[in-house]
C-alpha atoms as a PDB file:
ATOM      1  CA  UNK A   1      37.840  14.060  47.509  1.00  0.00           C
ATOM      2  CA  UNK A   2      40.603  12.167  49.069  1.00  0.00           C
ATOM      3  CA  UNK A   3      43.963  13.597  47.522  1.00  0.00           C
ATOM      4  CA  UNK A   4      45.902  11.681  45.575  1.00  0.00           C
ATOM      5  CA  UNK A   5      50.015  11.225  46.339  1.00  0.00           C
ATOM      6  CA  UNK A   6      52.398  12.930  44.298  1.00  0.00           C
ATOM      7  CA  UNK A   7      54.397  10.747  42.822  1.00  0.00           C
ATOM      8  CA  UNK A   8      55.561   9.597  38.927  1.00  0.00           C
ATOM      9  CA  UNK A   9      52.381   7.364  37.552  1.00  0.00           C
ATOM     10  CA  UNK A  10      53.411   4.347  35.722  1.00  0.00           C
ATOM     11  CA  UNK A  11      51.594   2.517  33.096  1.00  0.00           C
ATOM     12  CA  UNK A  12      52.594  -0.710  30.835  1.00  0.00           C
ATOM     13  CA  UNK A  13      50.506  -1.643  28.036  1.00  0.00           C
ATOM     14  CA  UNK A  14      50.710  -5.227  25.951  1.00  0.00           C
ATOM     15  CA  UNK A  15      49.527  -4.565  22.726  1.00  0.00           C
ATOM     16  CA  UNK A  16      49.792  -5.434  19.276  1.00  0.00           C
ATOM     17  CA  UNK A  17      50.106  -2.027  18.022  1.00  0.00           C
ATOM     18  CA  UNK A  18      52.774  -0.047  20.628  1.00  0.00           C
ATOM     19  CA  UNK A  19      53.296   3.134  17.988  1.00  0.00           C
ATOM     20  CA  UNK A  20      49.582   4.166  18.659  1.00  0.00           C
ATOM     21  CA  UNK A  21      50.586   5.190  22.333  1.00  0.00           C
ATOM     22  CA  UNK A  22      51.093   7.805  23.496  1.00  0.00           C
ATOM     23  CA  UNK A  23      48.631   9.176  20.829  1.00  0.00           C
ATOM     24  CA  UNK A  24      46.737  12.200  21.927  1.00  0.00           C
ATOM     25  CA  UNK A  25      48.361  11.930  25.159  1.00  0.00           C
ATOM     26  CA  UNK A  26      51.535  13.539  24.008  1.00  0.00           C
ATOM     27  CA  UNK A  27      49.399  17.016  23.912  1.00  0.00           C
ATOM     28  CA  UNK A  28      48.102  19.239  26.042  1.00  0.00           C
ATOM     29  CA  UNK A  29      48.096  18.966  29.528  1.00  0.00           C
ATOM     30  CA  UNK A  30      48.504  15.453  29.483  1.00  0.00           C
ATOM     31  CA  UNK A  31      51.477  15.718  27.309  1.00  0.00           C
ATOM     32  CA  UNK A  32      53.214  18.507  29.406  1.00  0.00           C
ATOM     33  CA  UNK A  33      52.967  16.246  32.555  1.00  0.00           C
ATOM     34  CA  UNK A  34      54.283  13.648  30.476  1.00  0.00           C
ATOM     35  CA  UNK A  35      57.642  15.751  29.687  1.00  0.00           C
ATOM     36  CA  UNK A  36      57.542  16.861  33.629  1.00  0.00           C
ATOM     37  CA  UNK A  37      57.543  12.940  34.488  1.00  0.00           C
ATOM     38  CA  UNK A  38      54.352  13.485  36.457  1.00  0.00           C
ATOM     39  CA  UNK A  39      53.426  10.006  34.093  1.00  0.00           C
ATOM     40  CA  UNK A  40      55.225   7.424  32.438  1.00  0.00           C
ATOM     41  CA  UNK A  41      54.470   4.959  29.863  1.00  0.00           C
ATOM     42  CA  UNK A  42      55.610   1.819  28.245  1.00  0.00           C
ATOM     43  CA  UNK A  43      54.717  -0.422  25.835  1.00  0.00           C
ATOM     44  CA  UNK A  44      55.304  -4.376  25.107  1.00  0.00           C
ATOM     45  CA  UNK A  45      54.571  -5.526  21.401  1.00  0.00           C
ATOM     46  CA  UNK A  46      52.630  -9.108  21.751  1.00  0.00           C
ATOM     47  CA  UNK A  47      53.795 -10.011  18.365  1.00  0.00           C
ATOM     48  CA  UNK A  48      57.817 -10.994  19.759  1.00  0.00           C
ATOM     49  CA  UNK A  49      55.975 -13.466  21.273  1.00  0.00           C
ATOM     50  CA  UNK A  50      54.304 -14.868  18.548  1.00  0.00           C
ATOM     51  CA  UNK A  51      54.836 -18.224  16.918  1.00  0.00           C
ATOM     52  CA  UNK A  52      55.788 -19.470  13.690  1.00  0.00           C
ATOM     53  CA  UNK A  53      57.611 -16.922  10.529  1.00  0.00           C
ATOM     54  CA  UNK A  54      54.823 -14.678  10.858  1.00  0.00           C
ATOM     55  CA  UNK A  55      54.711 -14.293  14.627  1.00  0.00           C
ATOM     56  CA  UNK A  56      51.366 -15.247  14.779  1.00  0.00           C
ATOM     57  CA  UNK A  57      49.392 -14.521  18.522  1.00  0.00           C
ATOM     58  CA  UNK A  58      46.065 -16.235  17.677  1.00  0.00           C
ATOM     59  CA  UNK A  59      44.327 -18.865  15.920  1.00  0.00           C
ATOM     60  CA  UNK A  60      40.522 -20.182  15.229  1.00  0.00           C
ATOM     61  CA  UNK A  61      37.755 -20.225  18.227  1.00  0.00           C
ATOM     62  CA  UNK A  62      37.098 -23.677  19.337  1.00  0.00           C
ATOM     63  CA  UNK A  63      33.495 -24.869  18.580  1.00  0.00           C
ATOM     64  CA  UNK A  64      33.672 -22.605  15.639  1.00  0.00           C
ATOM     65  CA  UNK A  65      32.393 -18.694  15.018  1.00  0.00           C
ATOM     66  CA  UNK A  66      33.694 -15.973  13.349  1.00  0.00           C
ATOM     67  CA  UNK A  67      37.125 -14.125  13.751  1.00  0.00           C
ATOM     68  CA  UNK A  68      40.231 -15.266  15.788  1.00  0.00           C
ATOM     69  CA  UNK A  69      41.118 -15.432  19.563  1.00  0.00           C
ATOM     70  CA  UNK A  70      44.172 -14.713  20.881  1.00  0.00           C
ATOM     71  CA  UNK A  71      45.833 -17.964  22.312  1.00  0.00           C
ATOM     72  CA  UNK A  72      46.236 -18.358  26.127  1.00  0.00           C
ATOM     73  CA  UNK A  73      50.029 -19.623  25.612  1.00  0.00           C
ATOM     74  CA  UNK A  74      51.026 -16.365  23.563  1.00  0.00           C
ATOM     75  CA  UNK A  75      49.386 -14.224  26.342  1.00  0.00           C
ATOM     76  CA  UNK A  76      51.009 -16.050  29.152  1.00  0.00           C
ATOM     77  CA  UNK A  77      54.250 -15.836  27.997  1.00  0.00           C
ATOM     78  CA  UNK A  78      54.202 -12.092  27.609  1.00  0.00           C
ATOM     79  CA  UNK A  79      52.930 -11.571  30.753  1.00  0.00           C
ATOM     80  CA  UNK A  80      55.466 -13.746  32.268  1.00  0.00           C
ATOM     81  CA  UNK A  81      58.354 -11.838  30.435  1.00  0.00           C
ATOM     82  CA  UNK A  82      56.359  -7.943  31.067  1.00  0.00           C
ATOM     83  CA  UNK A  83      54.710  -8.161  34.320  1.00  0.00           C
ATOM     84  CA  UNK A  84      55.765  -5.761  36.774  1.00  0.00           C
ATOM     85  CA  UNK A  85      56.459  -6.963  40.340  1.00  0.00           C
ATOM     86  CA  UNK A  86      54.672  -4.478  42.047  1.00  0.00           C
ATOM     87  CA  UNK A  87      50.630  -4.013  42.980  1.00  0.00           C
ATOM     88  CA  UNK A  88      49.515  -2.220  40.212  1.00  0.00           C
ATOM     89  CA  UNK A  89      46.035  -3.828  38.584  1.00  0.00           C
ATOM     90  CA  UNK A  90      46.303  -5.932  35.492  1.00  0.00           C
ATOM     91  CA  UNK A  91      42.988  -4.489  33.263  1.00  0.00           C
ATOM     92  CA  UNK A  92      41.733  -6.507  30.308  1.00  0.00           C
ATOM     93  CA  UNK A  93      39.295  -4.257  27.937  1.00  0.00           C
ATOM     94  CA  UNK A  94      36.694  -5.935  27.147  1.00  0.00           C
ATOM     95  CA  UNK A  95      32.508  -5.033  26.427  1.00  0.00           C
ATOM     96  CA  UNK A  96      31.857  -7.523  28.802  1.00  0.00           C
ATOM     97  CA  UNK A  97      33.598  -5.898  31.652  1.00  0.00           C
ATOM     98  CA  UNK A  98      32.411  -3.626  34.498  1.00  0.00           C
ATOM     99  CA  UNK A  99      31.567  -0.158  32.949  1.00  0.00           C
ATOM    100  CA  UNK A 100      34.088   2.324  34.061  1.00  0.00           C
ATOM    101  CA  UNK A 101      32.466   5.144  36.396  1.00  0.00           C
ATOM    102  CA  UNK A 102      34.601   8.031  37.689  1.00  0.00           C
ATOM    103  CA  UNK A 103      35.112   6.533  41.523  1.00  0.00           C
ATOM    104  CA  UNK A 104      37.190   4.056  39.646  1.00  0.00           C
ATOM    105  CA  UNK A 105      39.183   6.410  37.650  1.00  0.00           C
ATOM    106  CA  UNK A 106      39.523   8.272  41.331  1.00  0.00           C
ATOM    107  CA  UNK A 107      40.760   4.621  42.664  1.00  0.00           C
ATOM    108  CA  UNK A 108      43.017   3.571  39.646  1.00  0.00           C
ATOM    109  CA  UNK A 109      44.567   7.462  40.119  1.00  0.00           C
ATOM    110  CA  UNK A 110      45.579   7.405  43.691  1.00  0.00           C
ATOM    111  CA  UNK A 111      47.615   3.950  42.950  1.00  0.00           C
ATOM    112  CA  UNK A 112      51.356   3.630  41.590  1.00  0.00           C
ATOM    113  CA  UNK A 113      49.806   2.757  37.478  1.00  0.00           C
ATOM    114  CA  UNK A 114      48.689   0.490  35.443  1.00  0.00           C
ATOM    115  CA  UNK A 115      49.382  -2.964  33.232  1.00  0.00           C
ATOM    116  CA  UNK A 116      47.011  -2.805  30.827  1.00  0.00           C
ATOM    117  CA  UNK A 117      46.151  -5.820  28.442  1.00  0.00           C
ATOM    118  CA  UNK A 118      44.694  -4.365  25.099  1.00  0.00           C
ATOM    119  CA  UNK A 119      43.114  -7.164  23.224  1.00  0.00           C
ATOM    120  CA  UNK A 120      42.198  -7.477  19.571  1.00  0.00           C
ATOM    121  CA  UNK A 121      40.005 -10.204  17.324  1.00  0.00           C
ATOM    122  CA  UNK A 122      37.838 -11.497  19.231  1.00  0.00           C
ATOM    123  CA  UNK A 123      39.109 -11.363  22.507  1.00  0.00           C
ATOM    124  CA  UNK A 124      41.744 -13.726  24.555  1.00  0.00           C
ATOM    125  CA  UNK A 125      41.474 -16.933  25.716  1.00  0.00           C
ATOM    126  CA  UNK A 126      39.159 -17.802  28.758  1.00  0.00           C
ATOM    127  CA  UNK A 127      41.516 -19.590  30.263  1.00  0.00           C
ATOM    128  CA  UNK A 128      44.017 -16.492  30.825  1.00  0.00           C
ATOM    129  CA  UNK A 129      41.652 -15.200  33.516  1.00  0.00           C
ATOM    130  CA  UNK A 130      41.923 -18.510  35.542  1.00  0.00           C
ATOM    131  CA  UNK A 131      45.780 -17.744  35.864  1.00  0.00           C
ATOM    132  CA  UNK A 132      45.909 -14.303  36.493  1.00  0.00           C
ATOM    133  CA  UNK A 133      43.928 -11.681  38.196  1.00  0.00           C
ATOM    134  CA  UNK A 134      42.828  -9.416  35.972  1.00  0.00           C
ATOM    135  CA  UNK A 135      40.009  -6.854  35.841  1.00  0.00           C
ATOM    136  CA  UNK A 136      37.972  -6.636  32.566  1.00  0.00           C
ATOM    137  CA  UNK A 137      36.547  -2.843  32.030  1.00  0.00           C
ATOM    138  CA  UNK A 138      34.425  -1.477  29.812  1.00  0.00           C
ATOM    139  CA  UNK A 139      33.969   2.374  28.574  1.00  0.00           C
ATOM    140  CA  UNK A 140      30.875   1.879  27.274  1.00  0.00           C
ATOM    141  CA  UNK A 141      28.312  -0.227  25.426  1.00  0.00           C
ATOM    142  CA  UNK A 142      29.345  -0.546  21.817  1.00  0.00           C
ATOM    143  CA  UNK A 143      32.017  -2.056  20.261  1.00  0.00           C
ATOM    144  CA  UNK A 144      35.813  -1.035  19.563  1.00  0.00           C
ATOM    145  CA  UNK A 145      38.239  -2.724  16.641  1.00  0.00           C
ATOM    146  CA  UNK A 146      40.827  -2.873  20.025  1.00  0.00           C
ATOM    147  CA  UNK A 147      41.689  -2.060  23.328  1.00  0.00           C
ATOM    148  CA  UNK A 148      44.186   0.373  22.514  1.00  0.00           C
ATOM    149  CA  UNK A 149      41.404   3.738  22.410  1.00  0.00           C
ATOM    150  CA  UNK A 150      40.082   2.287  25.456  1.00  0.00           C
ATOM    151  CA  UNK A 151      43.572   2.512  27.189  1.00  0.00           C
ATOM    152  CA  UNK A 152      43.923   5.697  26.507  1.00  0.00           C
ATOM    153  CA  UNK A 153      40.859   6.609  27.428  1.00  0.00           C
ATOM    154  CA  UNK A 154      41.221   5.138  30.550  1.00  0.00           C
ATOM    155  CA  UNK A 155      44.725   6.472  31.020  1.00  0.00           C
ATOM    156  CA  UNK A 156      43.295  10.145  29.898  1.00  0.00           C
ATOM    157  CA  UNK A 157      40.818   9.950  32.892  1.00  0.00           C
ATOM    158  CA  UNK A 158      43.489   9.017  35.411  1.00  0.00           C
ATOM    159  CA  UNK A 159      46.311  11.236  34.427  1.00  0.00           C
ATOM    160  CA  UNK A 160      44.342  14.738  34.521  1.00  0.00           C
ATOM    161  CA  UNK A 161      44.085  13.407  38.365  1.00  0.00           C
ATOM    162  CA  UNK A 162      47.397  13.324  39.151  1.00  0.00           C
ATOM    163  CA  UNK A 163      48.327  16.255  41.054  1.00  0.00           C
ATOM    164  CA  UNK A 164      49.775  19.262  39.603  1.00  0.00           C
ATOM    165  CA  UNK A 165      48.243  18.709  36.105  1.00  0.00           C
ATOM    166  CA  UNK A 166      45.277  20.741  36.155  1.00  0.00           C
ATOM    167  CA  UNK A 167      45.283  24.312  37.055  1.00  0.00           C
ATOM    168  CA  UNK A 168      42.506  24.125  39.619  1.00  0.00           C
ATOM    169  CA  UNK A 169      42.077  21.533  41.964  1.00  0.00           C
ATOM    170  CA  UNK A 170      38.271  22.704  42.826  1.00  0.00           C
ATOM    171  CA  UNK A 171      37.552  22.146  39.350  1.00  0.00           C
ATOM    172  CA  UNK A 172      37.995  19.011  39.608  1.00  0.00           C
ATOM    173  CA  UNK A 173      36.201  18.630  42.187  1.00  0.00           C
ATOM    174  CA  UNK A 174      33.207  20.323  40.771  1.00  0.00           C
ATOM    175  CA  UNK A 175      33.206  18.461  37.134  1.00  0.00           C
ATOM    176  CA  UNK A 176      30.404  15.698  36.449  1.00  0.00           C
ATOM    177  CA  UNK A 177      30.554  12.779  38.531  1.00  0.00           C
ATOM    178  CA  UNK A 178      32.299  13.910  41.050  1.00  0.00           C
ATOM    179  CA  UNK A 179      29.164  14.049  43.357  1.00  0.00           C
ATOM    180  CA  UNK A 180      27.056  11.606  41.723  1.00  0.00           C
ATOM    181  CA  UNK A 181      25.642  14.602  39.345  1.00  0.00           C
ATOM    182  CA  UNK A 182      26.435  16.199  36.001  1.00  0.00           C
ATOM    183  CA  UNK A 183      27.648  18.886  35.912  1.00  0.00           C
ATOM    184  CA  UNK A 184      25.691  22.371  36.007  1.00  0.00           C
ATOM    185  CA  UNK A 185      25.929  24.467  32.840  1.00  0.00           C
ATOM    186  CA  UNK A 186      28.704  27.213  32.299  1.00  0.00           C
ATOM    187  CA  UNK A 187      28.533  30.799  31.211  1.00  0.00           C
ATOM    188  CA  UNK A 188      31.138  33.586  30.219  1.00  0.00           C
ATOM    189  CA  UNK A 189      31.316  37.223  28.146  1.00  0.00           C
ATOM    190  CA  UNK A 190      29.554  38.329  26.956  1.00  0.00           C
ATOM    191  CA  UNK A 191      26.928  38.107  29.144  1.00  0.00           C
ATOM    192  CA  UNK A 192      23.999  39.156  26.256  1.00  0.00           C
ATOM    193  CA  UNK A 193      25.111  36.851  23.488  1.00  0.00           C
ATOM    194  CA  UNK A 194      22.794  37.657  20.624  1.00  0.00           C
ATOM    195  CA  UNK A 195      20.037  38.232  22.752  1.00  0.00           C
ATOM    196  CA  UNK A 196      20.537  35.193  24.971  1.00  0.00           C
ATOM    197  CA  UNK A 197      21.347  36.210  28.255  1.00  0.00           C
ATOM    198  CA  UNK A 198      23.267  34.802  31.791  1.00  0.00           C
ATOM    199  CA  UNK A 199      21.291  33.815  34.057  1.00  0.00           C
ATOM    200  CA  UNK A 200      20.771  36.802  36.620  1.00  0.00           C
ATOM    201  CA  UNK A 201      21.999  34.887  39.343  1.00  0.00           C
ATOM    202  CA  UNK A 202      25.687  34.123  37.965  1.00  0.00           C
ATOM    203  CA  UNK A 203      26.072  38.085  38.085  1.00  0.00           C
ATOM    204  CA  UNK A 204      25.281  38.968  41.431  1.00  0.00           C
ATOM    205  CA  UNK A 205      28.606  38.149  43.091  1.00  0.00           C
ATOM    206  CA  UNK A 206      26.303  36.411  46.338  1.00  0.00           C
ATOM    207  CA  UNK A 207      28.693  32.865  46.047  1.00  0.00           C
ATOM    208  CA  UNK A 208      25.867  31.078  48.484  1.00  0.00           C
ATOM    209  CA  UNK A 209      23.021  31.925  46.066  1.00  0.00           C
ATOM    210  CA  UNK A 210      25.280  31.211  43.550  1.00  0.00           C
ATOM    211  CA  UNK A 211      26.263  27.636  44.840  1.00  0.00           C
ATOM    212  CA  UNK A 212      22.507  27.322  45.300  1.00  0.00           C
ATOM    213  CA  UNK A 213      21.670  27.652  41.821  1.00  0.00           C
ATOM    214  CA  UNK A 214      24.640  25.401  40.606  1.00  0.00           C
ATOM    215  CA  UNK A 215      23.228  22.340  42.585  1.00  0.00           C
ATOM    216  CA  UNK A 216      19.807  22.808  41.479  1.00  0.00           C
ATOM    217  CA  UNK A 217      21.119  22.858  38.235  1.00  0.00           C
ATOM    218  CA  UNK A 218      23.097  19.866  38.162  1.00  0.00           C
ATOM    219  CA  UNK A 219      19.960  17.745  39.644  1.00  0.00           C
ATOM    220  CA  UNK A 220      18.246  19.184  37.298  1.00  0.00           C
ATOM    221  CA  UNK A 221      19.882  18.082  34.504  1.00  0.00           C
ATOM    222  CA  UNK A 222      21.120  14.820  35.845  1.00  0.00           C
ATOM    223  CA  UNK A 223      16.782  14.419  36.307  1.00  0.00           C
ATOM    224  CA  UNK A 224      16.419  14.703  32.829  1.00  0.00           C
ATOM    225  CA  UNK A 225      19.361  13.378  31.318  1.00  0.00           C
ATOM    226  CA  UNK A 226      20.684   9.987  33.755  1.00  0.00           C
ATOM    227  CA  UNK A 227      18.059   9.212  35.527  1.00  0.00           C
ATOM    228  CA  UNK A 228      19.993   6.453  36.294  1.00  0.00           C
ATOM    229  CA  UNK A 229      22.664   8.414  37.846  1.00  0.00           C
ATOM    230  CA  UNK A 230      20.040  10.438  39.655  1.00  0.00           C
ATOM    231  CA  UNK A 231      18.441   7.646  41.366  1.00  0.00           C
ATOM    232  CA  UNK A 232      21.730   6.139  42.553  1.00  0.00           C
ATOM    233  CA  UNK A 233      21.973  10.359  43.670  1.00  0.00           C
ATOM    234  CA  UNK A 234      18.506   9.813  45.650  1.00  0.00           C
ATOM    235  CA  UNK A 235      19.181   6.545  47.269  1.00  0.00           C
ATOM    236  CA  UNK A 236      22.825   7.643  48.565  1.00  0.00           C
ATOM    237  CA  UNK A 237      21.237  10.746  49.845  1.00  0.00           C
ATOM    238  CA  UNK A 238      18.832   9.255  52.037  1.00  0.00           C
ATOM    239  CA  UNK A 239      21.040   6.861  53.423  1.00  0.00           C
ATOM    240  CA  UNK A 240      23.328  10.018  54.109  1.00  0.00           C
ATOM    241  CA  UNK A 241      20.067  11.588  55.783  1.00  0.00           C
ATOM    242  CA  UNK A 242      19.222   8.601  58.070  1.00  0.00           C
END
């Protein structure tokens, strides 16, 4: 796995609702690295730019529907006032976007941060993408009231990258998706859990066997499990083989 830089990891969010960051970031290991500076964060509230007495960011879909779309005018002016002037990517959340996989995570990680764009309503107006480059991701197929748990999601899966903030830097390595494969199944004492046992193997202190078993287990259960992940496994394998 190509090693990512050390340096302090930046990330800017737009967002309606700043006082839900850093949420569960501020604990555990994420949290620590936050107090070491290994990450920073910062939020910009959408609704200072807002028109009218109630600051209001969005208004009725054109050709009708249900709910309410964020205007294009509100969104451009707070990206003209927030914007960074640096490289870092400008990510949308959105069902329709690309589904995150862990090589992007890996990709977004080894850069400086990230502006993220968490939407609300219905979405933003169309027209905002025609202006600006900006990614749309998605974490999944199903639907979210906002892209605020999808930014931290996102943010989650980056910062545990960032080096010095988890304890082992082969466990990282080894975790699902790293390879293409989930990950094999984990054991510890005591090794006869009411009358369940450890596999034989995971005893024997022979680390090739051992490694052996581990691989065949992680096919195994990426087989059964993602067999869409296990025929993307296949196909890069082959081409690796020819």
């Amino acid at each position: 796995m190509k090693e990512i830089r050390e340096m302090c990891w930046q990330v800017e969010l737009l967002t309606l609702f700043p006082e839900m960051f850093p949420g569960f970031l501020e604990y555990s290991l994420a949290g620590k690295a936050l107090k070491e500076e290994k990450w920073t964060f910062k939020t910009h509230n959408l609704r200072q730019f807002g028109r009218g007495k109630h600051k209001a960011v969005d208004d009725t879909p054109f050709g009708g529907g249900a709910g309410m779309v964020i205007r294009a005018d509100i969104l451009d002016a707070a990206l003209r006032a927030t914007l960074p002037h640096d490289d870092r990517p400008i990510i949308y959340f959105s069902p329709r976007g690309r589904v995150l996989q862990q090589k992007d995570v890996l990709q977004l990680a080894l850069g400086i941060g990230l502006y993220c764009i968490c939407g609300r309503y219905e979405g933003i107006d169309d027209r905002i993408f025609q202006k600006y480059e900006i990614e749309e991701i998605s974490i999944g197929d199903y639907i979210l009231s906002g892209g605020e748990p999808a930014a931290l999601v996102l943010m989650d899966a980056c910062i545990r990258l960032l080096p010095g903030v988890m304890g082992s830097e082969i466990s990282r390595d080894e975790e699902s998706f790293s390879e293409g494969l989930l990950e094999y199944p984990h054991y510890t004492k005591p090794s006869n859990w009411q009358g369940y046992e450890v596999p034989e193997i995971l005893l024997s202190g022979h680390h090739v066997a051992i490694a052996a078993w581990r691989q065949k287990q992680a096919e195994r259960v990426t087989m059964k499990r993602r067999p869409d992940l296990w025929e993307n496994y296949q196909r890069n394998s082959n081409l690796k083989n020819n």
